[in-house]
N, C-alpha and C. Protein backbone atom coordinates (compact mmCIF):
# COMPACT_ATOMS: atom_id res chain seq x y z
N UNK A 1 85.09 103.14 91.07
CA UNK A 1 86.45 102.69 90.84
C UNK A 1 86.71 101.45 91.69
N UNK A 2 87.43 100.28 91.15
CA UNK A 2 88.17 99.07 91.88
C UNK A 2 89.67 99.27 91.63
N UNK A 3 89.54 98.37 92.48
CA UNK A 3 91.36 98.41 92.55
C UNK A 3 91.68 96.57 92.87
N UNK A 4 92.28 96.75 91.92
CA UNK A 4 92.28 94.71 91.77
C UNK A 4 93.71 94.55 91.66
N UNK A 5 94.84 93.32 91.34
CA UNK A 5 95.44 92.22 90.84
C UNK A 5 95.77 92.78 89.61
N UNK A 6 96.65 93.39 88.97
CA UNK A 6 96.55 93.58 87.91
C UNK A 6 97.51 92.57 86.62
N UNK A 7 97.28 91.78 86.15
CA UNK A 7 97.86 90.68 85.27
C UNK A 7 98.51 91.29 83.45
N UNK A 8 98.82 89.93 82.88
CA UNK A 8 99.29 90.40 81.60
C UNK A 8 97.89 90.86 80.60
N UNK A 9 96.54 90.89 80.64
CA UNK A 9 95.94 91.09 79.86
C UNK A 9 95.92 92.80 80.36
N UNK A 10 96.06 93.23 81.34
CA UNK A 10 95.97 94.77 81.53
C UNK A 10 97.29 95.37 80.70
N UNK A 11 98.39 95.22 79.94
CA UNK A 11 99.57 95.68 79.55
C UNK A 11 99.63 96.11 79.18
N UNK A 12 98.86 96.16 78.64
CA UNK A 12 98.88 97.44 77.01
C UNK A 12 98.02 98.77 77.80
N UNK A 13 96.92 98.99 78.35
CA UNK A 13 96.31 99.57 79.10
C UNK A 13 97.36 100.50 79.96
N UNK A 14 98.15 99.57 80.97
CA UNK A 14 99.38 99.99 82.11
C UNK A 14 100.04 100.78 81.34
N UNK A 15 100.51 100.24 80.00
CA UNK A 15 101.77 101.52 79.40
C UNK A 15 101.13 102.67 79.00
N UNK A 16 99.47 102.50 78.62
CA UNK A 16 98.93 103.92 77.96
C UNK A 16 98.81 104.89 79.07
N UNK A 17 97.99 104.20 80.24
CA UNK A 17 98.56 104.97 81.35
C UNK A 17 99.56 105.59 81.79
N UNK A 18 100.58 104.89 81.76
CA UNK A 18 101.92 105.52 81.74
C UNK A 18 102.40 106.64 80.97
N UNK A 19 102.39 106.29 79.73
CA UNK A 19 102.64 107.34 78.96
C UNK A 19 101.97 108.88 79.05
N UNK A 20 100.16 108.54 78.91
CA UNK A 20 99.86 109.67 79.44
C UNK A 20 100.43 110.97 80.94
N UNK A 21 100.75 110.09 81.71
CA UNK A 21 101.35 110.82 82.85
C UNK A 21 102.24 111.06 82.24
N UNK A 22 103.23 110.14 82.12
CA UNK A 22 104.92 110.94 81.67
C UNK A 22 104.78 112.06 80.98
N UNK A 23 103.59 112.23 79.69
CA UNK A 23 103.63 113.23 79.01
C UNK A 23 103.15 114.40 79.73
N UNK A 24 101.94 114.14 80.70
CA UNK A 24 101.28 115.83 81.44
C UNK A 24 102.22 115.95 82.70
N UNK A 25 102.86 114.95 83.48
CA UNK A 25 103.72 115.24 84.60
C UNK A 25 105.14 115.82 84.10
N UNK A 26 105.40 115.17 83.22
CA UNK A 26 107.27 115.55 83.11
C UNK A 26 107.81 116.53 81.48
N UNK A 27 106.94 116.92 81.08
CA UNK A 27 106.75 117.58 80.05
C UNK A 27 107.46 119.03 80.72
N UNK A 28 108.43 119.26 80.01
CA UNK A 28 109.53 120.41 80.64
C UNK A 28 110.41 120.40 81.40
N UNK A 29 110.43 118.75 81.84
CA UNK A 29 111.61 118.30 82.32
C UNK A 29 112.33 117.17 82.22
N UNK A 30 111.72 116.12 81.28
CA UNK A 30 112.63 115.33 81.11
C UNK A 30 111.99 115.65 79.28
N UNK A 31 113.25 115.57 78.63
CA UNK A 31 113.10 116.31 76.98
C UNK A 31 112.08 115.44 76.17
N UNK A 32 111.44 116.24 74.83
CA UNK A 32 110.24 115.49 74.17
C UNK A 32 110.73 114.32 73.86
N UNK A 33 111.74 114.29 72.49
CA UNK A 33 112.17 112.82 72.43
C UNK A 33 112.18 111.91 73.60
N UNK A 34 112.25 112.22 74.45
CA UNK A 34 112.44 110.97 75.34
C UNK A 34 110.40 110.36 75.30
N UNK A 35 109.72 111.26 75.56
CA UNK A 35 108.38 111.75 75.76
C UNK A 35 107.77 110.95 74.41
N UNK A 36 108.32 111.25 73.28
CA UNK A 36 107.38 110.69 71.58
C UNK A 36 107.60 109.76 71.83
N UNK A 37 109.01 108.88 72.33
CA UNK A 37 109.84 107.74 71.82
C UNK A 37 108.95 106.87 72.92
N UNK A 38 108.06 107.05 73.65
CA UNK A 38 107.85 106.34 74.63
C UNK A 38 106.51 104.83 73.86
N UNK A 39 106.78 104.06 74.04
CA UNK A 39 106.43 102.77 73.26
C UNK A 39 105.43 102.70 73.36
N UNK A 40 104.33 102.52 72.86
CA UNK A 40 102.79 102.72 72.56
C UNK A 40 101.99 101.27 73.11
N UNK A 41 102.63 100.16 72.98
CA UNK A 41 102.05 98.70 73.83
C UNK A 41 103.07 98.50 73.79
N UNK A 42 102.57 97.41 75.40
CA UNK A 42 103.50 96.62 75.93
C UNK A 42 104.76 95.83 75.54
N UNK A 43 105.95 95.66 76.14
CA UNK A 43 106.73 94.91 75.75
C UNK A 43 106.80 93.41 76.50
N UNK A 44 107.18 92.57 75.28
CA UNK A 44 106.81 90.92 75.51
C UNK A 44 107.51 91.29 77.48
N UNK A 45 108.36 91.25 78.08
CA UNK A 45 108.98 91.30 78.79
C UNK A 45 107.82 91.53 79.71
N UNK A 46 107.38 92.63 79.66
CA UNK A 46 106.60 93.54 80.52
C UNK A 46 105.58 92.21 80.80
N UNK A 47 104.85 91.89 79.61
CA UNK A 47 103.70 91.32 79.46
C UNK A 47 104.17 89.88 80.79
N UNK A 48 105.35 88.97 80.11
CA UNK A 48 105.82 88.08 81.22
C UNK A 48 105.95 88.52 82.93
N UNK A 49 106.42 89.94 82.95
CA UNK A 49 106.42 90.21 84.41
C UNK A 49 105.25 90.33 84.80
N UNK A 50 104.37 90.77 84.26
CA UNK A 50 102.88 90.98 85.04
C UNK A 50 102.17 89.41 85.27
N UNK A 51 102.24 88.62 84.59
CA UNK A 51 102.13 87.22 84.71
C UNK A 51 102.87 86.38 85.77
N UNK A 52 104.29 86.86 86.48
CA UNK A 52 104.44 85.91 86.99
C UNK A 52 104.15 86.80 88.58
N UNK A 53 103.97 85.62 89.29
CA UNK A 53 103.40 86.11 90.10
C UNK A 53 104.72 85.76 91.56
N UNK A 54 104.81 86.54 92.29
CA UNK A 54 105.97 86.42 93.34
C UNK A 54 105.55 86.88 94.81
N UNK A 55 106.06 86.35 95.64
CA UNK A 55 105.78 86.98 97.08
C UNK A 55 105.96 88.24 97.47
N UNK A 56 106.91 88.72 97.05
CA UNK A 56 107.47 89.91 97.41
C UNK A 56 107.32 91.18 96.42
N UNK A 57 106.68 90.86 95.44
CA UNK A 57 106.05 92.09 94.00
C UNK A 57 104.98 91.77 93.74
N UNK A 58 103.91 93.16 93.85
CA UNK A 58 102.87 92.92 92.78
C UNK A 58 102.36 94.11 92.63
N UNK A 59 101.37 93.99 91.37
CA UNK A 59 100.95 95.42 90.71
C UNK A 59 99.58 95.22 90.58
N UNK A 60 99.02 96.62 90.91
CA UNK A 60 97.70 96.46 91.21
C UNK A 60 97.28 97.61 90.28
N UNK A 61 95.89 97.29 89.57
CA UNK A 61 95.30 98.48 88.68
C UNK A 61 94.58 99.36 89.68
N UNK A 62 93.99 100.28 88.86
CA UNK A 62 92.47 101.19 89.76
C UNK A 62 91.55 100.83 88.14
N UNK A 63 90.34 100.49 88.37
CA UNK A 63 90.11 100.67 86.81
C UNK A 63 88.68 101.48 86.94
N UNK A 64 87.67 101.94 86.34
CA UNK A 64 86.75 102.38 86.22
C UNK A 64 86.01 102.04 85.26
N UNK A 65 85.03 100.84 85.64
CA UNK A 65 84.45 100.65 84.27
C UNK A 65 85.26 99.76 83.44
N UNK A 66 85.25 99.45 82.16
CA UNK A 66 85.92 98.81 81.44
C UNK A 66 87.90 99.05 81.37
N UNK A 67 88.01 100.45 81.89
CA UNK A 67 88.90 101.20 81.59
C UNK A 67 90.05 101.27 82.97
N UNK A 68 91.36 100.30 82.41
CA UNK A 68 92.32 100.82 83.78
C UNK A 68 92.64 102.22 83.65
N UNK A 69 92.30 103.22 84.65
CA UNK A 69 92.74 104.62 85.18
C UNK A 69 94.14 104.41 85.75
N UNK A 70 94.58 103.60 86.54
CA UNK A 70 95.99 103.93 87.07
C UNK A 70 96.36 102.56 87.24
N UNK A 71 97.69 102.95 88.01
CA UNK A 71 98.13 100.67 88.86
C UNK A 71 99.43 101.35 89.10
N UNK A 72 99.48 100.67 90.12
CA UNK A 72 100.86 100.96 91.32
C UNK A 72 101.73 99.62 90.81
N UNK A 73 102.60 99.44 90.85
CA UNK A 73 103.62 98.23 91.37
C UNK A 73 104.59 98.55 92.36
N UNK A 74 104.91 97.32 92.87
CA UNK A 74 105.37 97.62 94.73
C UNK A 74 106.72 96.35 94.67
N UNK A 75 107.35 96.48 95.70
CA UNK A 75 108.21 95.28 95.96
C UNK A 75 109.30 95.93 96.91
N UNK A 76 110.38 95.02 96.70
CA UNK A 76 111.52 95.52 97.54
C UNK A 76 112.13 96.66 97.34
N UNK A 77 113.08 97.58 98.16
CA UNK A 77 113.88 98.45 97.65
C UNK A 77 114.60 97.58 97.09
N UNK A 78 114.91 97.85 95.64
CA UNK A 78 115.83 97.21 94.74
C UNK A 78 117.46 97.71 95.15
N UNK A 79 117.40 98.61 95.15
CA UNK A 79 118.56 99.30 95.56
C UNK A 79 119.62 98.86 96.33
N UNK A 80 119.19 98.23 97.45
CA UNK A 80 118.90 98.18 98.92
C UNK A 80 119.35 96.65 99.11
N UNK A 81 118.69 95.65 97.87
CA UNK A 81 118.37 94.43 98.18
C UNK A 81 118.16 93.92 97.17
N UNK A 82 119.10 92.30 97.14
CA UNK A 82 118.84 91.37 96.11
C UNK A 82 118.06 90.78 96.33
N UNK A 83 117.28 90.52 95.01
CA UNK A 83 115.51 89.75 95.25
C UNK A 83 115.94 88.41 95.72
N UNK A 84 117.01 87.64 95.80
CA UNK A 84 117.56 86.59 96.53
C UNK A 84 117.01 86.46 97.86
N UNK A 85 117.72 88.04 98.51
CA UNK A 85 117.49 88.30 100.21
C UNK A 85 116.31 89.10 100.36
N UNK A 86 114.97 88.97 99.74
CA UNK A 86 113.94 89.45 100.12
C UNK A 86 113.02 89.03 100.92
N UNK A 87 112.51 89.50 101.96
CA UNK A 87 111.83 89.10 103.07
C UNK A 87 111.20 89.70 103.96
N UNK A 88 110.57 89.33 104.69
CA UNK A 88 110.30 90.55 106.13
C UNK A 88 111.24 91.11 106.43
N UNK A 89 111.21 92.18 106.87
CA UNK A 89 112.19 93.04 107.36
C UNK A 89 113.25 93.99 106.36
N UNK A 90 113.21 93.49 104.93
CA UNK A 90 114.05 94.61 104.26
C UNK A 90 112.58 95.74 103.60
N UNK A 91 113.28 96.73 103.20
CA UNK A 91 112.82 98.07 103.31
C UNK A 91 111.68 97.54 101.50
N UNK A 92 110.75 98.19 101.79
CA UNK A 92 109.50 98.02 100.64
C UNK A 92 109.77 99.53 99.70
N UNK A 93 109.07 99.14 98.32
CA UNK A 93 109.21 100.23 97.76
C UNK A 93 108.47 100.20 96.81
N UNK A 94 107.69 101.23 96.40
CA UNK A 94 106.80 101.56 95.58
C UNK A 94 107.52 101.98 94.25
N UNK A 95 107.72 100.96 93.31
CA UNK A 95 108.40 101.15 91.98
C UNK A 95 107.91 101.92 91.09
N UNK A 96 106.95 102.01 91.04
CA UNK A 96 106.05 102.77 89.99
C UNK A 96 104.47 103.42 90.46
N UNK A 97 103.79 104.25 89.98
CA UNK A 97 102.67 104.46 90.45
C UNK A 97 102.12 105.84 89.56
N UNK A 98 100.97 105.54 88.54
CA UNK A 98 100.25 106.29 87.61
C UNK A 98 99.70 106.28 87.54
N UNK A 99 98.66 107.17 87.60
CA UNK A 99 97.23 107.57 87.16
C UNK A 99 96.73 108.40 85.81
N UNK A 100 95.99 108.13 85.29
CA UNK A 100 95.80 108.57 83.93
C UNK A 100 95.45 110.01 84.15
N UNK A 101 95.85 111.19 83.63
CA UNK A 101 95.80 112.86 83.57
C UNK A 101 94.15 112.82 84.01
N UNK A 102 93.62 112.30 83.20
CA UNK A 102 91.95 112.36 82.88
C UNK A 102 91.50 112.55 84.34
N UNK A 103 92.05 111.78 85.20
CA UNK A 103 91.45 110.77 86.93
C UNK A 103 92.80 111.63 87.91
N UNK A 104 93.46 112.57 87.85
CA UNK A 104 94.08 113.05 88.69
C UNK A 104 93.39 113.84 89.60
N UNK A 105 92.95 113.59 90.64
CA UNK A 105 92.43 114.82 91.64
C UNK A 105 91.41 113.83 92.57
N UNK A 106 90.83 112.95 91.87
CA UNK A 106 89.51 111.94 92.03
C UNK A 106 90.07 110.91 93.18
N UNK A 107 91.25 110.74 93.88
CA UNK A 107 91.15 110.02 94.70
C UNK A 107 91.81 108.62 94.27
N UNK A 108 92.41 108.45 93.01
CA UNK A 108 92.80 107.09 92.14
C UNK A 108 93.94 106.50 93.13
N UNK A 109 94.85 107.91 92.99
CA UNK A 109 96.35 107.58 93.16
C UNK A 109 96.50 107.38 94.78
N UNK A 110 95.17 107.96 95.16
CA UNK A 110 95.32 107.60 96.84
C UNK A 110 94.72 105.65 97.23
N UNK A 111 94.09 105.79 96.60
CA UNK A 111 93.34 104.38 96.71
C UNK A 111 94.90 103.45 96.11
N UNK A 112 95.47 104.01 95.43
CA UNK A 112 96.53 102.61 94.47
C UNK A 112 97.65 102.93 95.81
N UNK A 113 97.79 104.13 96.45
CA UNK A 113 99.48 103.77 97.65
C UNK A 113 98.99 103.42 98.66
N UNK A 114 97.52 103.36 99.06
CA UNK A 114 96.75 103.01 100.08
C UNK A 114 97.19 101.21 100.16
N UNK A 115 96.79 100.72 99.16
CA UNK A 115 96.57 99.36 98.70
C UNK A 115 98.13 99.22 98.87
N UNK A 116 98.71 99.86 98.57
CA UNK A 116 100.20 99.40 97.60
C UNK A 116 101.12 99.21 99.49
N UNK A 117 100.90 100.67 100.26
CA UNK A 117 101.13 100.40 101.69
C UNK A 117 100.79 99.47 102.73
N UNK A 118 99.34 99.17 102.29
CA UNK A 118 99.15 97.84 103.14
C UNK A 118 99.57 96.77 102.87
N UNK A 119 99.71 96.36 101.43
CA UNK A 119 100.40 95.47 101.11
C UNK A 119 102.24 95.21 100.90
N UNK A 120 102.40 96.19 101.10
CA UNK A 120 103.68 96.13 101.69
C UNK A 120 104.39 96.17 103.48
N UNK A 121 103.07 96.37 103.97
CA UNK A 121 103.00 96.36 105.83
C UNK A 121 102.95 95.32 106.35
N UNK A 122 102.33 94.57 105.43
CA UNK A 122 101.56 93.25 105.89
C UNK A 122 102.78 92.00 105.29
N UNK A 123 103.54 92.45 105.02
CA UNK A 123 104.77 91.92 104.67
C UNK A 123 105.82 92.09 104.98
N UNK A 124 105.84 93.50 106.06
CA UNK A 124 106.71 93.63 107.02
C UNK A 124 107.90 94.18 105.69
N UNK A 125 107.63 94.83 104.94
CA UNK A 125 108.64 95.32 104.09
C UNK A 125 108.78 97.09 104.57
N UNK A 126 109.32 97.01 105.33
CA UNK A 126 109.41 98.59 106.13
C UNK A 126 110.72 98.80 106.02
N UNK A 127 111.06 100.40 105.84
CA UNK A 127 110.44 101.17 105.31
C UNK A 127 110.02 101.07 103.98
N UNK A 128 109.02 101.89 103.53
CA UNK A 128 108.42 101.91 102.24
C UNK A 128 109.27 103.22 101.17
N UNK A 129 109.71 102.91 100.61
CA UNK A 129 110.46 103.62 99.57
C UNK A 129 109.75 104.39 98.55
N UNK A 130 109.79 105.45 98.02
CA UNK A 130 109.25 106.00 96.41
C UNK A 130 110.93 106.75 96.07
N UNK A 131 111.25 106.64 95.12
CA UNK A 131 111.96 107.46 93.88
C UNK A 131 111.13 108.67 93.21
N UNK A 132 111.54 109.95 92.85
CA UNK A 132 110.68 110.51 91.86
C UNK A 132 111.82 111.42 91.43
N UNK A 133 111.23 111.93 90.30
CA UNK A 133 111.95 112.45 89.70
C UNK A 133 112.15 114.05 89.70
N UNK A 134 113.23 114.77 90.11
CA UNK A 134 113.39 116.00 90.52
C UNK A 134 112.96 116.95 89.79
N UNK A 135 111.81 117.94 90.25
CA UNK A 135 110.81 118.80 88.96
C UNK A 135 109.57 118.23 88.93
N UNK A 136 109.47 117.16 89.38
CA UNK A 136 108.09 116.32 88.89
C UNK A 136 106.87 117.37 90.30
N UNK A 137 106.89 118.21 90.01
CA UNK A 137 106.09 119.04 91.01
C UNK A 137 104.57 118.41 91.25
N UNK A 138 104.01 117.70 90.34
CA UNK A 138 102.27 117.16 90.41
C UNK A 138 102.83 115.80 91.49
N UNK A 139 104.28 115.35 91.27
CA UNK A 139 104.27 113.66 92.07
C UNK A 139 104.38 114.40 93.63
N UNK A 140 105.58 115.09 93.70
CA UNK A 140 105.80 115.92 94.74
C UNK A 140 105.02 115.98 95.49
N UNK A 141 104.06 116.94 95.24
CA UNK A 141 102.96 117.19 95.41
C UNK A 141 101.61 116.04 96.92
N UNK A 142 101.94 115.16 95.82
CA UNK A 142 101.32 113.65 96.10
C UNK A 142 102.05 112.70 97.08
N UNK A 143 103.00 113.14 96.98
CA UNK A 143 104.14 112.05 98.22
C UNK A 143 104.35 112.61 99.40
N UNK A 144 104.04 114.34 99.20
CA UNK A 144 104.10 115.24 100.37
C UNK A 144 102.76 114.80 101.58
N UNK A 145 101.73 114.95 100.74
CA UNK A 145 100.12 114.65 101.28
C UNK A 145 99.73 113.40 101.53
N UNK A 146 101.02 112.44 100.92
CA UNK A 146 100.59 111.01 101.44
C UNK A 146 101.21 111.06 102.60
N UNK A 147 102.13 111.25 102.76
CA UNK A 147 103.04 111.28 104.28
C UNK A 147 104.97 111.30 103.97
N UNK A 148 105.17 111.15 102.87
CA UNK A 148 106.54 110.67 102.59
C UNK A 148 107.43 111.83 102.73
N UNK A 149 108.60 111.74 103.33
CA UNK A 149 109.22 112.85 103.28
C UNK A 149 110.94 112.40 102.52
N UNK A 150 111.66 113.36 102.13
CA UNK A 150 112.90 112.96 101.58
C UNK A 150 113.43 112.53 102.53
N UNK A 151 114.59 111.58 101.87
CA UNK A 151 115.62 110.58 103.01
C UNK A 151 117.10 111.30 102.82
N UNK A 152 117.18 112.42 101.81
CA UNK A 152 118.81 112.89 101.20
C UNK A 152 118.74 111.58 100.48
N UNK A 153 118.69 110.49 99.71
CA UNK A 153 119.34 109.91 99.26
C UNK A 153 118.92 110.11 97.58
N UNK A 154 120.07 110.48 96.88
CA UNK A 154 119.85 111.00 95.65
C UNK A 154 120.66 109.92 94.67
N UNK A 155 120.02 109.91 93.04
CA UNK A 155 120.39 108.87 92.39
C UNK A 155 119.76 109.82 90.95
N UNK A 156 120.15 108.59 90.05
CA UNK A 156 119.44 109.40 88.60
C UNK A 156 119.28 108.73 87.92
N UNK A 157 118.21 109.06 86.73
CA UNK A 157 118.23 107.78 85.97
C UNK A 157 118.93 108.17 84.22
N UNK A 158 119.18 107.60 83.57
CA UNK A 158 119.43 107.82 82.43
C UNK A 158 118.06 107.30 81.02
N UNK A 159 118.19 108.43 80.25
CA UNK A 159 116.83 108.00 79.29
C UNK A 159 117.47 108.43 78.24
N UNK A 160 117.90 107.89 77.02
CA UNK A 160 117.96 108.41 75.58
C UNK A 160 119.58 108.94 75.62
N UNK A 161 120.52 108.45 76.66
CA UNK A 161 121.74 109.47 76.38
C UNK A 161 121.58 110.85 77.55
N UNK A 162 120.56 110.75 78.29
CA UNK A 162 120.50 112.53 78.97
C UNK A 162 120.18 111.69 80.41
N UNK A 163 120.95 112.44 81.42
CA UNK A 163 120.92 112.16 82.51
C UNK A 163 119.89 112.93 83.57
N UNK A 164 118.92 112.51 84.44
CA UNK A 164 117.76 113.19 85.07
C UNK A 164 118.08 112.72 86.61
N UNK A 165 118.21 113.68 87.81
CA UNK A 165 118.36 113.45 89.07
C UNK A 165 116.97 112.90 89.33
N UNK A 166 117.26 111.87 90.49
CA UNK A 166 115.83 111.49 91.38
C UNK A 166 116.25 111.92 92.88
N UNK A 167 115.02 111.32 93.44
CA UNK A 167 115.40 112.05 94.68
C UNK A 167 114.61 110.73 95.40
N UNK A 168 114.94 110.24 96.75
CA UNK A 168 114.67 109.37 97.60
C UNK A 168 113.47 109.68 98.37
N UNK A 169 112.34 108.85 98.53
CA UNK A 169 111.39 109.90 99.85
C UNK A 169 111.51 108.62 100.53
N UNK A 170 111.30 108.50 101.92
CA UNK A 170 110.72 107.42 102.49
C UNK A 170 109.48 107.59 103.50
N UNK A 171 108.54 106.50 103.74
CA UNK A 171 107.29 106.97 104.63
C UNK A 171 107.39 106.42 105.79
N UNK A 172 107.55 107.28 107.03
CA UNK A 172 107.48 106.79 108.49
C UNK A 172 107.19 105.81 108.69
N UNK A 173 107.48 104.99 109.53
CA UNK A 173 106.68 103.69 109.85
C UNK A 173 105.59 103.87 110.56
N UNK A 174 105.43 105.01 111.01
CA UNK A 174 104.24 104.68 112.06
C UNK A 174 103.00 105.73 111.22
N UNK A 175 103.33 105.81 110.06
CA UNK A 175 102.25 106.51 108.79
C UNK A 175 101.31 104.88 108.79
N UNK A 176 100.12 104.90 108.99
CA UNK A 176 99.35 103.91 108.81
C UNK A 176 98.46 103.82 107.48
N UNK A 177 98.22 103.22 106.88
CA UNK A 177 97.41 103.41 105.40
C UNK A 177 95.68 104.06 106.05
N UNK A 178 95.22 105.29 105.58
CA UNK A 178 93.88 105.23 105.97
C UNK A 178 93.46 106.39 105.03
N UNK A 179 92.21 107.30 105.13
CA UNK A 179 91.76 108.02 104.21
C UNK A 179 92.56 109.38 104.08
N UNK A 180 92.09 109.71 102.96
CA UNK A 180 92.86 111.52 102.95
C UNK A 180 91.97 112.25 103.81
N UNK A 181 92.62 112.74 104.69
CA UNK A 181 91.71 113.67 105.49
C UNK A 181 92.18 115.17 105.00
């Protein structure tokens, strides 16, 4: 497995990834329609964001072989902070982060927050943020063993008309990126 730069020719790849998780992670908790309806390739949009390239965001694959397995994207807490006032010192956050069902257990998703933490350290974007979604017991799971613990800060997202709680984690600062022991 590598873990590279991931650009607009990976897009279509990134969403199949995606989708696959959404469907084996959140399957019983966020409803099917939301789950079928989920868009099969990339959108032009998508395709432009992975292309442009910025100081303060970027998304990185894991691939194996011909084949992207996962890709993190990282940047500011959005929340928190207008990409205006982004810089050293406001809080980093891991926007997204999937691994394909197939590659769950293998070490993918540790190698993509590994990458995704240093490169948000080294930018002085502390604290490091994740969102997940409440029920998501396999992410849980994964944010527990990386080091992240909840902050109380709760939010939700809306999909299709139906409203889904998230939940805030944030990772210590003095959590250093290194192997799963």
């Amino acid at each position: 497995m590598r873990i590279r730069t991931g650009g607009p020719a990976d897009a279509d790849e990134i969403v199949q990834v995606r989708n696959a998780s959404w469907r084996a992670a959140y399957r019983g908790i966020i409803s099917e329609d939301v789950l079928d309806a989920l868009p099969e390739v990339a959108s032009e949009q998508f395709v432009r964001n992975l292309a442009r390239r910025r100081e303060y965001a970027h998304t990185f694959v894991a691939e194996k072989g011909p084949n992207v397995i996962g890709f993190a994207s990282v940047g500011w807490a959005r929340a928190e902070v207008e990409e205006d006032a982004v810089g050293p010192g406001v809080p980093g956050e891991v926007w997204s982060i999937y691994v394909h069902p197939d590659h769950w257990g293998r070490g993918t998703g540790f190698a993509l927050m590994r990458e995704a933490h240093q490169w948000l350290t080294e930018r002085d974007m502390l604290p490091i943020r994740v969102w997940e979604l409440i029920g998501n017991e396999t992410g849980r799971k994964f944010y527990d063993r990386y080091g992240f613990v909840p902050d109380e800060d709760r939010s939700s997202i809306e999909l299709r008309g139906k409203t889904y709680p998230t939940e805030r984690l944030s990772l210590p600062r003095q959590r250093v990126p290194e192997r799963w022991s």
